[in-house]
N, C-alpha and C. Protein backbone atom coordinates (compact mmCIF):
# COMPACT_ATOMS: atom_id res chain seq x y z
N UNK A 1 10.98 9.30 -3.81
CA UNK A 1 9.63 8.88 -3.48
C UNK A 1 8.93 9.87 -2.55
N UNK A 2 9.39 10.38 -1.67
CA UNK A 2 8.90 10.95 -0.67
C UNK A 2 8.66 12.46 -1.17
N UNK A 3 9.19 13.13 -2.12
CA UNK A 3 8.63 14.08 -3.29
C UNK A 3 7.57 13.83 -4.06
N UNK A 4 7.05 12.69 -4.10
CA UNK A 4 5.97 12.08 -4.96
C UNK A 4 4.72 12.01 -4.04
N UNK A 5 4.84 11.79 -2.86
CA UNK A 5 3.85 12.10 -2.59
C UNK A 5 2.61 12.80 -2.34
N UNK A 6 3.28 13.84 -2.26
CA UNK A 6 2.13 14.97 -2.35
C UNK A 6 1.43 15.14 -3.16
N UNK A 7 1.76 14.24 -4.34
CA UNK A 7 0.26 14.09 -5.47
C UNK A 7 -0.68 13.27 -4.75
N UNK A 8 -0.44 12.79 -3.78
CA UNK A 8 -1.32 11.76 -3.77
C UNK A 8 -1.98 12.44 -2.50
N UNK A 9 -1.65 13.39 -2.12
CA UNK A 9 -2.28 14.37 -0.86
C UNK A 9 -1.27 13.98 0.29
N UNK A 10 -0.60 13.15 0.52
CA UNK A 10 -0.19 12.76 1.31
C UNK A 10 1.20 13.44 1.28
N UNK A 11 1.37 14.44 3.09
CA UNK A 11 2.84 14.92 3.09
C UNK A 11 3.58 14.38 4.40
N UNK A 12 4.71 13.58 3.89
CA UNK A 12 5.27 12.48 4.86
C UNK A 12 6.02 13.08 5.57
N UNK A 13 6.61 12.87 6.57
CA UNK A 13 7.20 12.94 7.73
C UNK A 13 8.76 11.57 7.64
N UNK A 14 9.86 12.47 7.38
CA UNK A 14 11.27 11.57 7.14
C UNK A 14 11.28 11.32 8.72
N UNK A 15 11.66 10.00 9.02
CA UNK A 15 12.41 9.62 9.86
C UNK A 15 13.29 8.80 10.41
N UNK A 16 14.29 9.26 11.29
CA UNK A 16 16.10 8.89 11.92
C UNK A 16 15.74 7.37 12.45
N UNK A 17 16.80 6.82 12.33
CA UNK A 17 16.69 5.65 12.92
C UNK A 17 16.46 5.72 14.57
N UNK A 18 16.94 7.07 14.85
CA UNK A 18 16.66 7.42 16.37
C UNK A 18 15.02 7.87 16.65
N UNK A 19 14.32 7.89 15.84
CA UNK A 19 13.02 8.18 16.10
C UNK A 19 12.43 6.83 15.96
N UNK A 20 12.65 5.68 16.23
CA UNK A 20 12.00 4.56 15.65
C UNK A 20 12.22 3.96 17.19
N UNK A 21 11.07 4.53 17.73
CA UNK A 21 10.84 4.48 19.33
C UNK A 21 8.98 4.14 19.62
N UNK A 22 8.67 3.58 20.57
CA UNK A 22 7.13 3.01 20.63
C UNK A 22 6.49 4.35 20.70
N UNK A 23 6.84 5.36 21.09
CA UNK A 23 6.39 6.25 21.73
C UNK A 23 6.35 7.29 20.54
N UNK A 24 6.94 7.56 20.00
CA UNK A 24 7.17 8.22 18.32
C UNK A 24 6.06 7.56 17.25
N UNK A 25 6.74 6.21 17.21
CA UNK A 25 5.88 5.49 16.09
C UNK A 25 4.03 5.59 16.26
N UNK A 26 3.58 5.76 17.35
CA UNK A 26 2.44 5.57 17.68
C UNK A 26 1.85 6.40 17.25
N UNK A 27 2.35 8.03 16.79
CA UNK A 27 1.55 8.81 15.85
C UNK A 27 1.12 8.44 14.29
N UNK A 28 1.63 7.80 13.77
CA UNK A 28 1.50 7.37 12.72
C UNK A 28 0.82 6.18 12.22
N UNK A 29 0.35 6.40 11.14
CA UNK A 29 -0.69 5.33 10.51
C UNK A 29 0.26 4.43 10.00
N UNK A 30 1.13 4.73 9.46
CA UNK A 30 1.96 3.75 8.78
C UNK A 30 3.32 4.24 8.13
N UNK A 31 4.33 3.43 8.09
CA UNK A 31 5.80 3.96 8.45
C UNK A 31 6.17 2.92 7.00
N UNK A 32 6.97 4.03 6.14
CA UNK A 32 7.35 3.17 4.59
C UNK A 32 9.02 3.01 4.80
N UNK A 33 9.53 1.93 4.49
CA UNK A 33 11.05 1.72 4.29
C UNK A 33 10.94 1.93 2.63
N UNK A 34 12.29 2.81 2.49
CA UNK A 34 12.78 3.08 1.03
C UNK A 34 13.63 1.97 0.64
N UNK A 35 13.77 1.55 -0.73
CA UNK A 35 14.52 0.89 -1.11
C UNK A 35 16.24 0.80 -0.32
N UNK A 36 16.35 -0.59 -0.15
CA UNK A 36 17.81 -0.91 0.28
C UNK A 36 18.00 -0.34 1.66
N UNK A 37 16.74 -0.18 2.23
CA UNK A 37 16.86 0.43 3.63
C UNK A 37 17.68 -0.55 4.41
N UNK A 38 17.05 -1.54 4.38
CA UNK A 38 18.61 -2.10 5.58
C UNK A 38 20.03 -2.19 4.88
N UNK A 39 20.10 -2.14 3.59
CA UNK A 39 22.00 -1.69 3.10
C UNK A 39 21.99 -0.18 3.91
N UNK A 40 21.24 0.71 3.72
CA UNK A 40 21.82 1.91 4.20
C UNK A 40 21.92 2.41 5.61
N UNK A 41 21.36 1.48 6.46
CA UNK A 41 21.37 1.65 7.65
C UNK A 41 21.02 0.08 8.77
N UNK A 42 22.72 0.26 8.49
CA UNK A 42 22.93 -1.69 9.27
C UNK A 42 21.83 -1.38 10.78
N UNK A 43 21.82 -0.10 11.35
CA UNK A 43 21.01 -0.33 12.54
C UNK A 43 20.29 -1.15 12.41
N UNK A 44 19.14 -1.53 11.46
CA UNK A 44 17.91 -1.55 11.38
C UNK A 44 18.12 -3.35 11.39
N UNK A 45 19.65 -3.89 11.63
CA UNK A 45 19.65 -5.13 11.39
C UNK A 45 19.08 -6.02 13.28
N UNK A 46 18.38 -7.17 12.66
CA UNK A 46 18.16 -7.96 14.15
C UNK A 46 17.28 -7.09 14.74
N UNK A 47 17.77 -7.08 16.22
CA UNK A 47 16.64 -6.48 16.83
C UNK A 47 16.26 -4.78 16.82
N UNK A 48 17.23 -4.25 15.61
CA UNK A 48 17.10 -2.84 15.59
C UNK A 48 15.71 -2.77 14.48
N UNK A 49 14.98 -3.86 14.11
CA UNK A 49 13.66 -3.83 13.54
C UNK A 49 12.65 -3.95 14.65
N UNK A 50 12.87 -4.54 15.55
CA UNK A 50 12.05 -4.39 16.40
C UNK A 50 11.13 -3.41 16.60
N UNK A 51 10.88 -2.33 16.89
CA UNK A 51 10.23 -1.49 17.29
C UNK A 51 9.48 -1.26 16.24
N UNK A 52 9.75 -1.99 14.74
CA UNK A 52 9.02 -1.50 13.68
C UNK A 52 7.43 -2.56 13.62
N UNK A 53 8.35 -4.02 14.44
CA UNK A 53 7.56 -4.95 14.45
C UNK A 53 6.71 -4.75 15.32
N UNK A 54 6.93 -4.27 16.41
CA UNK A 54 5.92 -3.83 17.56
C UNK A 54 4.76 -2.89 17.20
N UNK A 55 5.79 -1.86 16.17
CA UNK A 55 4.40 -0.91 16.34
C UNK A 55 3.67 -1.27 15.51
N UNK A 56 3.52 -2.75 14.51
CA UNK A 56 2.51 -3.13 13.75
C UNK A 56 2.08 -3.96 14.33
N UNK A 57 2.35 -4.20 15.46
CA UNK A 57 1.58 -5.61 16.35
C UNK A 57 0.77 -4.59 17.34
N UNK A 58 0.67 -3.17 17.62
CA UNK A 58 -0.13 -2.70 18.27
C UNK A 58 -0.86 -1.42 17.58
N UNK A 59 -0.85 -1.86 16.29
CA UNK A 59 -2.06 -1.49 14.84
C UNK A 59 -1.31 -0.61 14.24
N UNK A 60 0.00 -0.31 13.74
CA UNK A 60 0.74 0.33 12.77
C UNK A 60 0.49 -0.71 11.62
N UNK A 61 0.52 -0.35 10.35
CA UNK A 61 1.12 -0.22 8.95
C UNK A 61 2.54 -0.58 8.65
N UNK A 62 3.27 -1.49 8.43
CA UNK A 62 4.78 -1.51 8.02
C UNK A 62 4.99 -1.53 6.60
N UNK A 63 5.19 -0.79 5.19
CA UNK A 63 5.70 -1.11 4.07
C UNK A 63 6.77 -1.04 4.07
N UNK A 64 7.81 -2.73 3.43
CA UNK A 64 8.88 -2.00 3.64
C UNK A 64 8.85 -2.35 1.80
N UNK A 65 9.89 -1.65 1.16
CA UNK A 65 10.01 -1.73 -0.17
C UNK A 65 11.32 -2.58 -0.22
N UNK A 66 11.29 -2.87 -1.78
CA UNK A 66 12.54 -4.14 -1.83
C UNK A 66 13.64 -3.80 -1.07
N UNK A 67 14.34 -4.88 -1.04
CA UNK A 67 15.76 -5.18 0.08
C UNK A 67 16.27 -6.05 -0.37
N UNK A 68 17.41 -6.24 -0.07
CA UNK A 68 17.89 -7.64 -0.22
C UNK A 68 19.70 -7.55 0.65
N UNK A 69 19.76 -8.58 0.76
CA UNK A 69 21.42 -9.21 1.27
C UNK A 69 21.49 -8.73 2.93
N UNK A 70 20.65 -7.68 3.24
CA UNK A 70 20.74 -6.80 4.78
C UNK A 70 19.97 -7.52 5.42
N UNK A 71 18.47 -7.44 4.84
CA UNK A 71 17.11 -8.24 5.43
C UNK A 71 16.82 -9.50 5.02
N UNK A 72 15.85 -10.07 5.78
CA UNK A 72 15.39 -11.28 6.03
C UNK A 72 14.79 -11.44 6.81
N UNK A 73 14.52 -13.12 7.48
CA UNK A 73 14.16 -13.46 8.47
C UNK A 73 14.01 -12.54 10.32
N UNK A 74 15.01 -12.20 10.25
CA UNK A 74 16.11 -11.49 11.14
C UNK A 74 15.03 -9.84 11.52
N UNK A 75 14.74 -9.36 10.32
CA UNK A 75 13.86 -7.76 10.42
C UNK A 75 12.16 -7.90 10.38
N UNK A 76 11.92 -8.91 9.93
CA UNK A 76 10.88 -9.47 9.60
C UNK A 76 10.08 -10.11 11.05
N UNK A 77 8.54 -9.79 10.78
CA UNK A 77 7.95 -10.80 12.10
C UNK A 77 7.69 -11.91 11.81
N UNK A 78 7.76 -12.82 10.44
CA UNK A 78 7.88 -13.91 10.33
C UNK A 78 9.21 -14.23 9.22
N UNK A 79 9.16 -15.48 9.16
CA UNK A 79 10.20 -16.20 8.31
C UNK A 79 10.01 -15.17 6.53
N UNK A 80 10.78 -14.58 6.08
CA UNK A 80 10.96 -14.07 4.80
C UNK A 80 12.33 -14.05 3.99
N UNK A 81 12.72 -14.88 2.82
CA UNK A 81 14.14 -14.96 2.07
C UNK A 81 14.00 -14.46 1.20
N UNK A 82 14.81 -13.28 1.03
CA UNK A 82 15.18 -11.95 -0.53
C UNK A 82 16.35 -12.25 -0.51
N UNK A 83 16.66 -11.81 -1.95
CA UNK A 83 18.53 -12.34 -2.50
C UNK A 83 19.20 -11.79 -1.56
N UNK A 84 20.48 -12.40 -1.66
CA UNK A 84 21.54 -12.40 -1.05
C UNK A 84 22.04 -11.07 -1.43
N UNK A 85 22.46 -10.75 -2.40
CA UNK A 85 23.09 -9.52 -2.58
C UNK A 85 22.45 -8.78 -3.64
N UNK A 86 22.71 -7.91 -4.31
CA UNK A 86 22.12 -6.86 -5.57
C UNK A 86 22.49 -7.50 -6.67
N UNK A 87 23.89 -8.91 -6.20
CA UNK A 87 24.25 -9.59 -7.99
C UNK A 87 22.86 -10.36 -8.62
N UNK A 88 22.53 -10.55 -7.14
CA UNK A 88 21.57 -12.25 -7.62
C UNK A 88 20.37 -11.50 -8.17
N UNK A 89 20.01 -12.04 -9.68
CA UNK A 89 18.59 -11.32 -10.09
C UNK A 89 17.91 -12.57 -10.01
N UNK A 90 17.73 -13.79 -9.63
CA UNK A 90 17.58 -14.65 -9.74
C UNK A 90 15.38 -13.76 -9.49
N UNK A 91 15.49 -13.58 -8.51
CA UNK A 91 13.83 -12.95 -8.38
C UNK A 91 13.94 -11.48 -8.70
N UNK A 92 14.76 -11.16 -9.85
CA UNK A 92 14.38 -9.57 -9.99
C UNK A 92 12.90 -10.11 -12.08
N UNK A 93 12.43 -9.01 -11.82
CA UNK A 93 11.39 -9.44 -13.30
C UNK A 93 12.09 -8.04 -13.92
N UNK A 94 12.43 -8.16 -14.85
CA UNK A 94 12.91 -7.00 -15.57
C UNK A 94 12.06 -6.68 -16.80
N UNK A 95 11.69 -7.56 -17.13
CA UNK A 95 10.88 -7.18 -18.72
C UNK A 95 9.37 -6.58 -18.32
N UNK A 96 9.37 -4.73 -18.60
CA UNK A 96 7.95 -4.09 -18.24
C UNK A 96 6.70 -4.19 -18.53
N UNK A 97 6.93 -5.35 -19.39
CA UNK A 97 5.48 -5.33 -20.47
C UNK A 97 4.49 -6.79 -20.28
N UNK A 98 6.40 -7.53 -19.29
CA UNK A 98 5.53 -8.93 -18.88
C UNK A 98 3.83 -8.87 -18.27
N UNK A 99 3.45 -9.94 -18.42
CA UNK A 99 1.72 -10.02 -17.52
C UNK A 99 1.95 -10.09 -16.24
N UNK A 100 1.01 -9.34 -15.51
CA UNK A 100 1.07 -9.82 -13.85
C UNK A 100 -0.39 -10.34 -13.78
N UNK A 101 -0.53 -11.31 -13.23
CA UNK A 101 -1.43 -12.11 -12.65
C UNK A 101 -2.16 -11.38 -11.14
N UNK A 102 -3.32 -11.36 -11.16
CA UNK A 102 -4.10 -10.66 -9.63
C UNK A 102 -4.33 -12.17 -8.85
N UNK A 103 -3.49 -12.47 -8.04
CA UNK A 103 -4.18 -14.16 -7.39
C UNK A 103 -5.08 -13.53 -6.38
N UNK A 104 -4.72 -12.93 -5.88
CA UNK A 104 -6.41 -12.45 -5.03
C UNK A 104 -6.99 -11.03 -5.20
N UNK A 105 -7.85 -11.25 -6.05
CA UNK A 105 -8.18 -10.17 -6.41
C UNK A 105 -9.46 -9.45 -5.44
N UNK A 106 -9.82 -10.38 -4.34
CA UNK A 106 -10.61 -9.69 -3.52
C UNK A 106 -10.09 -9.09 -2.04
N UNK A 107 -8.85 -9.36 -2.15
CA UNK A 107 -7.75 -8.94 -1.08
C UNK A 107 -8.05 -7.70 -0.98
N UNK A 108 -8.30 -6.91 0.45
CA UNK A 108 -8.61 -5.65 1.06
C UNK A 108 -7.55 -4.76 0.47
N UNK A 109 -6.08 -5.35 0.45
CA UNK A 109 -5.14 -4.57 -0.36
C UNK A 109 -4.78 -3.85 -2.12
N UNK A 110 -5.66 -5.20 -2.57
CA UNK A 110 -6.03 -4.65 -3.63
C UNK A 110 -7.28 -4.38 -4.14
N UNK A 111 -8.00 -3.72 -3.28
CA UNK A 111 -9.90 -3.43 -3.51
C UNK A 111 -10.38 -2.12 -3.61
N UNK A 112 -9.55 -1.22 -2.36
CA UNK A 112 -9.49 0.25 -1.76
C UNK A 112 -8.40 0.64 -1.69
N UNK A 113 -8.66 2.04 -1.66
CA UNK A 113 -9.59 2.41 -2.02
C UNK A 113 -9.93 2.43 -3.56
N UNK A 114 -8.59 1.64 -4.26
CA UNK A 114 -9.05 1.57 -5.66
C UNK A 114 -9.31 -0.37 -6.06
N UNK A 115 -9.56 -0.63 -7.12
CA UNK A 115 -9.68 -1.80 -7.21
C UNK A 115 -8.68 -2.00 -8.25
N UNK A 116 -7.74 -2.86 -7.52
CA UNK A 116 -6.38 -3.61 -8.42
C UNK A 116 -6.82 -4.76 -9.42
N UNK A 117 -6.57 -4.22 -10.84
CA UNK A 117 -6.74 -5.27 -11.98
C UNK A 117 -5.11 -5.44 -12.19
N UNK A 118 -5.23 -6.54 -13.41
CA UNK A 118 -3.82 -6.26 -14.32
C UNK A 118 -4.00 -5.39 -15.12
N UNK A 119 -4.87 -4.18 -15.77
CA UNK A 119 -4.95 -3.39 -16.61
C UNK A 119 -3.64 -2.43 -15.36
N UNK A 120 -3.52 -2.21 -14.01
CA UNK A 120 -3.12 -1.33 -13.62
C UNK A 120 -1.40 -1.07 -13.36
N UNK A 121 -1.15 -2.48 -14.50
CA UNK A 121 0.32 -2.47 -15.00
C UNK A 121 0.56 -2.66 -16.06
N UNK A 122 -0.31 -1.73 -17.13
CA UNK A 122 -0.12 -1.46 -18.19
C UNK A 122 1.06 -0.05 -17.95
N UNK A 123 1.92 -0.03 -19.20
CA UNK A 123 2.63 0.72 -19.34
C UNK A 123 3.50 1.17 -18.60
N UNK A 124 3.77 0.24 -17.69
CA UNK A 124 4.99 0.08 -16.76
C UNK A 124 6.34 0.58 -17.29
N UNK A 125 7.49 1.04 -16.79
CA UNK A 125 8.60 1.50 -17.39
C UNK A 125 9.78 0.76 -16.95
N UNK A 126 10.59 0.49 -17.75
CA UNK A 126 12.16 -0.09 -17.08
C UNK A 126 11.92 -1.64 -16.56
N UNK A 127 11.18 -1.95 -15.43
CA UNK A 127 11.22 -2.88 -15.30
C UNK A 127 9.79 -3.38 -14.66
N UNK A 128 9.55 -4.69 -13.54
CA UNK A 128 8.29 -4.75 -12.74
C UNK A 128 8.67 -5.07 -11.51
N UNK A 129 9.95 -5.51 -11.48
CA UNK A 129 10.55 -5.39 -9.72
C UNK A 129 11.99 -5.67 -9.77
N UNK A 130 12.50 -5.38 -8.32
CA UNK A 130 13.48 -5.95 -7.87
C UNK A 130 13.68 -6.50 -6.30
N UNK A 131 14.33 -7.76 -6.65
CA UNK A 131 14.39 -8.47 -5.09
C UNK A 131 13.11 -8.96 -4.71
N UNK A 132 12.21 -9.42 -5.13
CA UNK A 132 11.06 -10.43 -4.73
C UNK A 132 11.31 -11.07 -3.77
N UNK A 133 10.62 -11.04 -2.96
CA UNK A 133 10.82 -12.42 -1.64
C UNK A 133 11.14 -14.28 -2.76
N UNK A 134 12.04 -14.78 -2.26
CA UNK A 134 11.87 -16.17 -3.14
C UNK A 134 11.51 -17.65 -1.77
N UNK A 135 11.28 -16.93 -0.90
CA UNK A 135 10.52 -17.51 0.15
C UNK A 135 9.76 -17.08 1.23
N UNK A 136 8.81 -17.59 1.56
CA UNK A 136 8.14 -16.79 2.84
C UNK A 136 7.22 -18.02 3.46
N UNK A 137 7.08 -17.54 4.78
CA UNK A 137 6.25 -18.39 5.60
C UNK A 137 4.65 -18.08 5.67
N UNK A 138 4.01 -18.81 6.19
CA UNK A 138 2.41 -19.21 5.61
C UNK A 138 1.72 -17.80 5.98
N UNK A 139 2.35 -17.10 6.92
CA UNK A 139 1.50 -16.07 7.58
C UNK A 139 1.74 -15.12 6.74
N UNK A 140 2.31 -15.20 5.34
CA UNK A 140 2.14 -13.73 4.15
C UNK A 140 1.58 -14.40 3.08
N UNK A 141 0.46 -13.80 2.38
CA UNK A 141 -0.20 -14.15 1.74
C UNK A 141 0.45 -13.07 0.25
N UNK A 142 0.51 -13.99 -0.76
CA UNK A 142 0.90 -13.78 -1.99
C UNK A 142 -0.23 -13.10 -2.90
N UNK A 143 -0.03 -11.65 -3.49
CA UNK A 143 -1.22 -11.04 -3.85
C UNK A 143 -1.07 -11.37 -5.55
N UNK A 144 0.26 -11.30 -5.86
CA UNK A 144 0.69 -11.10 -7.55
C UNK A 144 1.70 -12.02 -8.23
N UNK A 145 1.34 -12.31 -9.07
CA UNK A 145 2.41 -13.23 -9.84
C UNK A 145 2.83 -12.36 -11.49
N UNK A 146 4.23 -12.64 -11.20
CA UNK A 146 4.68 -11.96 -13.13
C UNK A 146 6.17 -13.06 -12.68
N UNK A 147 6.69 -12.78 -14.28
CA UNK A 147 8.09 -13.54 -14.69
C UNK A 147 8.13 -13.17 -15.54
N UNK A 148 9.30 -12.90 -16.09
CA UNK A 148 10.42 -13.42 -17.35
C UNK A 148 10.09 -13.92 -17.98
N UNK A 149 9.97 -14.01 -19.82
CA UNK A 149 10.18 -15.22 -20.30
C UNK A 149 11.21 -16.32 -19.65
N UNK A 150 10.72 -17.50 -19.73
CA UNK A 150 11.55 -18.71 -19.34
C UNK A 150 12.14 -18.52 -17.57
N UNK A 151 11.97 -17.74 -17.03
CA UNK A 151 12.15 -17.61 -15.37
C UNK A 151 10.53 -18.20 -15.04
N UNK A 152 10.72 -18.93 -13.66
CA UNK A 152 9.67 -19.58 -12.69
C UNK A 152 9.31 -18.40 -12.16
N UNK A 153 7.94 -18.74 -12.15
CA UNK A 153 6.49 -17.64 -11.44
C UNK A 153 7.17 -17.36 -10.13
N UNK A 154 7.01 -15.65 -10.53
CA UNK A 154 7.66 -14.98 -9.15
C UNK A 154 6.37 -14.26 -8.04
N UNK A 155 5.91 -14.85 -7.03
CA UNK A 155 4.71 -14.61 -6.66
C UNK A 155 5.25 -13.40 -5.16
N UNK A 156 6.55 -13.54 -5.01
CA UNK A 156 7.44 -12.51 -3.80
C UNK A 156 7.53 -11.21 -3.79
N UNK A 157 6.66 -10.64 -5.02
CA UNK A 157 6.68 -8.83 -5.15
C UNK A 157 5.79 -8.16 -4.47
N UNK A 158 4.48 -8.87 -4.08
CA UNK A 158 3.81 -8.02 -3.32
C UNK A 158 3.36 -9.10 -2.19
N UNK A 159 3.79 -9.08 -0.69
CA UNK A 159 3.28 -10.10 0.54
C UNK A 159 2.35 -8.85 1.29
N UNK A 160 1.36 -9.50 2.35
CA UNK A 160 1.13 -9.18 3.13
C UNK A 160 0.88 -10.07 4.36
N UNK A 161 1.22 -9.52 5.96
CA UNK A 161 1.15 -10.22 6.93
C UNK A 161 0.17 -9.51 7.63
N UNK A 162 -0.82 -10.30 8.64
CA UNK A 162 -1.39 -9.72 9.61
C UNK A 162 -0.39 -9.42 10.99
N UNK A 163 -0.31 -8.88 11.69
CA UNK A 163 0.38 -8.72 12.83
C UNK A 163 -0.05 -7.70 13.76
N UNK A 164 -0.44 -9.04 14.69
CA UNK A 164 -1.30 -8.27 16.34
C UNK A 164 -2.43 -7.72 15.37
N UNK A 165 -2.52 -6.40 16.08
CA UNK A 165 -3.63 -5.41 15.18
C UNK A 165 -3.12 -4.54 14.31
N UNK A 166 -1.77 -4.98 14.13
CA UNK A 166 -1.75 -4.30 12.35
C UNK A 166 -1.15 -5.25 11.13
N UNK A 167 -0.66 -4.62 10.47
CA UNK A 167 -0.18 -5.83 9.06
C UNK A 167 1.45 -5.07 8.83
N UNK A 168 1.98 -6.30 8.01
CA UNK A 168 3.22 -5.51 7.34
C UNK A 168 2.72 -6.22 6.00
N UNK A 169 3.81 -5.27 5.35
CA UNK A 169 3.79 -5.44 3.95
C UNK A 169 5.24 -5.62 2.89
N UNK A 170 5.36 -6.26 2.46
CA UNK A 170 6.53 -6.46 1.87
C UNK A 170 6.60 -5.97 0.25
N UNK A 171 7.27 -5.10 -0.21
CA UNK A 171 7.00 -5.03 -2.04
C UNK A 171 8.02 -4.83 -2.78
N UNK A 172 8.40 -5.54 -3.52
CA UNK A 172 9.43 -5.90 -4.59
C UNK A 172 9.46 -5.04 -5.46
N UNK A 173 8.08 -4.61 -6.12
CA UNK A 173 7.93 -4.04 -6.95
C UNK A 173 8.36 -2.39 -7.49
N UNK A 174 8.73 -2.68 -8.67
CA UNK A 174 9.41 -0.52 -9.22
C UNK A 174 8.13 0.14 -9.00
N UNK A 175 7.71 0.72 -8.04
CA UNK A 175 6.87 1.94 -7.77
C UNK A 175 7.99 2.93 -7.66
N UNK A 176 9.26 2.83 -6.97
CA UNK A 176 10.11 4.07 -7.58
C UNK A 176 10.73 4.23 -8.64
N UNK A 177 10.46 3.14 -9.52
CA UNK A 177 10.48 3.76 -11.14
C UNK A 177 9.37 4.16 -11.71
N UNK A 178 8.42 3.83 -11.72
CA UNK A 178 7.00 3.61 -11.58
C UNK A 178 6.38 5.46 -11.59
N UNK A 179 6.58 5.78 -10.24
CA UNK A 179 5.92 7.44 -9.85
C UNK A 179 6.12 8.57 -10.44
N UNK A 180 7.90 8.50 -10.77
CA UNK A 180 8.20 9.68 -11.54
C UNK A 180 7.93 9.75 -12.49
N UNK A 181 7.50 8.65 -13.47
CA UNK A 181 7.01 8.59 -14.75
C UNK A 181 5.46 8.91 -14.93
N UNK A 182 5.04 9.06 -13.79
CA UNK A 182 3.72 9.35 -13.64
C UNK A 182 2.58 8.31 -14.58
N UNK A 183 3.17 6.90 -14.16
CA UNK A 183 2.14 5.44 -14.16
C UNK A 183 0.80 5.60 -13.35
N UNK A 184 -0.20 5.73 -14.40
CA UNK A 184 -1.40 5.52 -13.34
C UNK A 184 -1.40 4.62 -12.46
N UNK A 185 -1.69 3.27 -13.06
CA UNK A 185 -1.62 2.19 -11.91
C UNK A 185 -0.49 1.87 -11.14
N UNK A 186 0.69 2.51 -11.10
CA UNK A 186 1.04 2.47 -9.99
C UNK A 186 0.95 3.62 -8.65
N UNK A 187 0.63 4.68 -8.98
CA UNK A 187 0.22 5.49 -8.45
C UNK A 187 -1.07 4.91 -7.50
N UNK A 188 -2.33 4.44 -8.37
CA UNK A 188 -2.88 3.42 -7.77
C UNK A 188 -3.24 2.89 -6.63
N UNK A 189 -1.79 1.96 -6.88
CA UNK A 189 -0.99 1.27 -6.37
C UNK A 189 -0.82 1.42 -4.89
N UNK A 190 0.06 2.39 -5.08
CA UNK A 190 0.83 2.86 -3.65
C UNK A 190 -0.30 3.55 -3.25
N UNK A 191 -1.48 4.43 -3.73
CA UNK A 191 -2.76 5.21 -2.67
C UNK A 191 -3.23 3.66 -2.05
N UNK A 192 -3.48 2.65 -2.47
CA UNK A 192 -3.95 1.48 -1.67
C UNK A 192 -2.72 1.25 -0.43
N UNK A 193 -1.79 0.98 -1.06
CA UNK A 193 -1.07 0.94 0.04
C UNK A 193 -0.56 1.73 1.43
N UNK A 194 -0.56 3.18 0.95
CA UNK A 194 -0.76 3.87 1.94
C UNK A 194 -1.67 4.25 2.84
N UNK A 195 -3.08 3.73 2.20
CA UNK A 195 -4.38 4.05 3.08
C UNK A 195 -4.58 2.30 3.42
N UNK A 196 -3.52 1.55 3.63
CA UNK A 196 -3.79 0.03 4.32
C UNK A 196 -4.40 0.39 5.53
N UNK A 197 -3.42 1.29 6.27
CA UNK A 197 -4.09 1.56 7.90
C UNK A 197 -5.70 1.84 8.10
N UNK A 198 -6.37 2.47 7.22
CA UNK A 198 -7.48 2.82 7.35
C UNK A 198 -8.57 2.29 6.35
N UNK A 199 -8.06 0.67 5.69
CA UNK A 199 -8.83 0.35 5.16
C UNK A 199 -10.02 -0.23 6.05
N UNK A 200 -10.94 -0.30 5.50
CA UNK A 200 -12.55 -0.47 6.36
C UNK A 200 -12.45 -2.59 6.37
N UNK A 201 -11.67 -3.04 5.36
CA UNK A 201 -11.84 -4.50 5.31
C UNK A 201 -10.88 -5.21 5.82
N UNK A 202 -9.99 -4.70 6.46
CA UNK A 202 -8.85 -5.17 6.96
C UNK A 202 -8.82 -5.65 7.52
């Protein structure tokens, strides 16, 4: 992912779990977790999220991308439940061609700087997520709904929270299957998401 960006103009800055300090984070607009980030780095468990939560409560950006069995409640600034482990697909959507539903389609997240339809998961590849939140508390608002034939409406792929003066963001969704294939709308996608910090409606 972090090779992908530079299409989008954007050249990121990797960083150690040892840089995830108030004083570090404060340069930045907004700080992305890669897939399975808390499997790959137990630090980040309990209060080793902290500092991520802070610096979006004093106007950082948090995306973190799917997770599951590491995170939860626990990394999170409010109540959030993703599977238990990588067996449970119970909230993964695998079929690429399924419909996704826009439930708020006037959401600042999906407006700017582009405007999110369902045309902008046309031609999706492989799959449309993995690890969906299959619970969350009132303070994340549910942007998208898709499923499976015969699986219950999975609305846990894309959350957003307000927090202090910034937001986090939670996303289920294959944008890293998604980029290398060079998917418009997800490309999209992620330019909305990365310019959250500096959206004008936020």
């Amino acid at each position: 992912m972090p090779d992908l960006l530079p299409n989008l103009g954007v050249t990121p800055t990797i960083l150690k779990i040892a840089d995830l300090t108030s004083a570090n984070l404060a340069q930045y607009d907004e700080v992305i977790l890669g897939v399975r980030a808390y499997s790959a780095h137990p630090q980040l468990a309990g209060a080793g999220s902290k500092p991520l939560i802070d610096y979006a409560a004093n106007g950082g950006v948090v995306v973190v991308q799917y997770n599951n069995g590491k995170y939860g409640e626990a990394e999170a600034p409010y109540p959030i439940a993703t599977p238990l482990s990588s067996g449970d697909h119970a909230h993964d959507v695998v079929e690429e061609a399924q419909p996704v539903e826009v439930l708020v389609p006037a959401s600042p997240l999906l407006s700017w700087p582009n405007k999110i339809t369902a045309a902008d998961f046309n031609d999706w590849v492989d799959e449309r997520g993995h690890a969906f939140a299959g619970t969350w508390s009132k303070e994340y608002t549910a942007l998208l709904e898709t499923h499976d034939p015969g699986q219950e409406p999975q609305k846990g792929g894309l959350l957003v929270a307000p927090v202090g003066k910034g937001a986090y963001i939670y996303c289920g969704l294959a944008l890293y299957r998604q980029l290398p294939e060079g998917v418009p709308g997800a490309y999209r996608l992620f330019a909305n998401l990365l310019s959250y910090a500096k959206n004008p409606a936020r």
